[in-house]
C-alpha atoms as a PDB file:
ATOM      1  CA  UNK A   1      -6.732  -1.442 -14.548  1.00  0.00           C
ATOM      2  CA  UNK A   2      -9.486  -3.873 -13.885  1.00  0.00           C
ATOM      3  CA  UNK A   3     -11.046  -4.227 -10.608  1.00  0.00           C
ATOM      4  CA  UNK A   4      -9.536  -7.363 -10.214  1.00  0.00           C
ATOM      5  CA  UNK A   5      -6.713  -6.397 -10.070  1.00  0.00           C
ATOM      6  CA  UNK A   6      -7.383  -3.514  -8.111  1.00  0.00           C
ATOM      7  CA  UNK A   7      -8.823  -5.615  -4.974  1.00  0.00           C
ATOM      8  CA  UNK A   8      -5.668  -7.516  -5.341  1.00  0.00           C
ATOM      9  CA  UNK A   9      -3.389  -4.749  -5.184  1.00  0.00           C
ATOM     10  CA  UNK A  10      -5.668  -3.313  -2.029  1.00  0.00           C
ATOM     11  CA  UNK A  11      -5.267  -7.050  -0.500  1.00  0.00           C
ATOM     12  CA  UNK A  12      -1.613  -6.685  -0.560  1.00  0.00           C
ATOM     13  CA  UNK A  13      -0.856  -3.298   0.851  1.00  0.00           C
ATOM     14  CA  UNK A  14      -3.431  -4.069   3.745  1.00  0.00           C
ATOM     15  CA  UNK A  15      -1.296  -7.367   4.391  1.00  0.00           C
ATOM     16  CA  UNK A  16       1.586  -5.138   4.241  1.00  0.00           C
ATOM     17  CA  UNK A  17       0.186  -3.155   6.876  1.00  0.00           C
ATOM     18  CA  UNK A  18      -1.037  -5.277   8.980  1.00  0.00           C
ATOM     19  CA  UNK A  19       2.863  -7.007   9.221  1.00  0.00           C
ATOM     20  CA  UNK A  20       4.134  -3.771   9.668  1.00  0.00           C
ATOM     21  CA  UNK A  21       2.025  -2.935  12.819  1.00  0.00           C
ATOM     22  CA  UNK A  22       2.684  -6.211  14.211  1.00  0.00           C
ATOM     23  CA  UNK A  23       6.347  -5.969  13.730  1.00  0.00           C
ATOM     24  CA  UNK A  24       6.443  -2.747  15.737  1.00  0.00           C
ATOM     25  CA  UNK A  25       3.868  -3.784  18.114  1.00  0.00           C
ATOM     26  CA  UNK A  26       4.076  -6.949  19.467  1.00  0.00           C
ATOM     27  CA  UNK A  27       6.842  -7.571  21.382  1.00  0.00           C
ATOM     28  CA  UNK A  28       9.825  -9.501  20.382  1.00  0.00           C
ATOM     29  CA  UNK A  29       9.204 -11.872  24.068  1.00  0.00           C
ATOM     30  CA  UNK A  30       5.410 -12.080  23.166  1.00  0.00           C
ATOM     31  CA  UNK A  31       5.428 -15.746  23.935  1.00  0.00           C
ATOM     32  CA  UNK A  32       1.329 -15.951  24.095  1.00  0.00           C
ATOM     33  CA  UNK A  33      -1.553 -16.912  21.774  1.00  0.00           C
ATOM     34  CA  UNK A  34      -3.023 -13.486  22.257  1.00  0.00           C
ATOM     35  CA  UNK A  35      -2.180 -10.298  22.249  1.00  0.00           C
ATOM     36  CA  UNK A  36      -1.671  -8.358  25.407  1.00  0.00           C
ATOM     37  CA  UNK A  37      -3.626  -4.741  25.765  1.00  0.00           C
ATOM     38  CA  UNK A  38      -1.105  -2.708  25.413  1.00  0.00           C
ATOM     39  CA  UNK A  39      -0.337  -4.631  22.136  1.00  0.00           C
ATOM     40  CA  UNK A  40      -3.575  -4.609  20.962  1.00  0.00           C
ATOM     41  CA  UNK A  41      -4.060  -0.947  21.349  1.00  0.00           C
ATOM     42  CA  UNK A  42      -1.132   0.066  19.864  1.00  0.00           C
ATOM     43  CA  UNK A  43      -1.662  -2.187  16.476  1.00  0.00           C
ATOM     44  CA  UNK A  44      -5.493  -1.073  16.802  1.00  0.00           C
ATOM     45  CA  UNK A  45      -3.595   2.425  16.634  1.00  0.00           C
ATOM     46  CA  UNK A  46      -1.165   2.066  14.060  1.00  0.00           C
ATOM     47  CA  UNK A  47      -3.863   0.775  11.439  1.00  0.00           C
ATOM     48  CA  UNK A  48      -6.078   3.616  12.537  1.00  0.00           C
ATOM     49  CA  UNK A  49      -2.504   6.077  11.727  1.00  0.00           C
ATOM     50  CA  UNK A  50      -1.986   4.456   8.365  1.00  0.00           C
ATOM     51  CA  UNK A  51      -5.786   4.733   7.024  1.00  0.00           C
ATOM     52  CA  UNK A  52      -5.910   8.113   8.688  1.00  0.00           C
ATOM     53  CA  UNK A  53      -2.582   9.214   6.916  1.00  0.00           C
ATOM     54  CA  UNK A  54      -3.802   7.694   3.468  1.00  0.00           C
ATOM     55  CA  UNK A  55      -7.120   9.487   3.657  1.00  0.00           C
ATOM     56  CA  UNK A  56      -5.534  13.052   4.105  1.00  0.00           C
ATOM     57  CA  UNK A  57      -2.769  12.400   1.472  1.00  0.00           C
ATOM     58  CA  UNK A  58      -6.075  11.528  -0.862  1.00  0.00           C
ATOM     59  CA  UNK A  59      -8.030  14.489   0.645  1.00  0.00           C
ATOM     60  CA  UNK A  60      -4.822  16.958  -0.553  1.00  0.00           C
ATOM     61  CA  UNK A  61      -4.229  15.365  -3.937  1.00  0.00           C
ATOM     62  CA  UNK A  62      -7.825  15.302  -5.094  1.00  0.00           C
ATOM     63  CA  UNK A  63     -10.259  17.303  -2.504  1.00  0.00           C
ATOM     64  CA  UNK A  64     -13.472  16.511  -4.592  1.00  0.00           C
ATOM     65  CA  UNK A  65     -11.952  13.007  -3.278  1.00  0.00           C
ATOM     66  CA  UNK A  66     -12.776  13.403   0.668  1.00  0.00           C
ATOM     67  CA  UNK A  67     -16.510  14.579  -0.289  1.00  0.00           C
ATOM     68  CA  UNK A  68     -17.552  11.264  -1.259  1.00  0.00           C
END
């Protein structure tokens, strides 16, 4: 695979994130430009899950992997 296509791939599943958390963290009466605290700390949180998640599935498939 080239690295093109790589960085695309990587786009795509951190746009897929980033809908994800906002569909389970803003709320469905959010009727404001920004987001509230509570909002913001629990998408802030959900990213930070997600990475967190991916780095110890990496760590446990491959640990030469999380010594980089």
């Amino acid at each position: 695979m080239d690295q093109r296509a790589a960085m695309e791939m990587n786009f795509e599943m951190i746009r897929q994130v980033n809908e994800f958390c906002l569909d389970k963290t803003v709320s469905v009466k959010h009727n404001d430009v920004k987001l509230s605290s509570s909002e913001e700390n629990n998408f802030k949180n959900c990213f930070q899950k997600y990475f967190a998640s991916t780095q110890v599935f990496i760590q446990a498939i491959n640990p030469e992997a999380g010594m980089q």
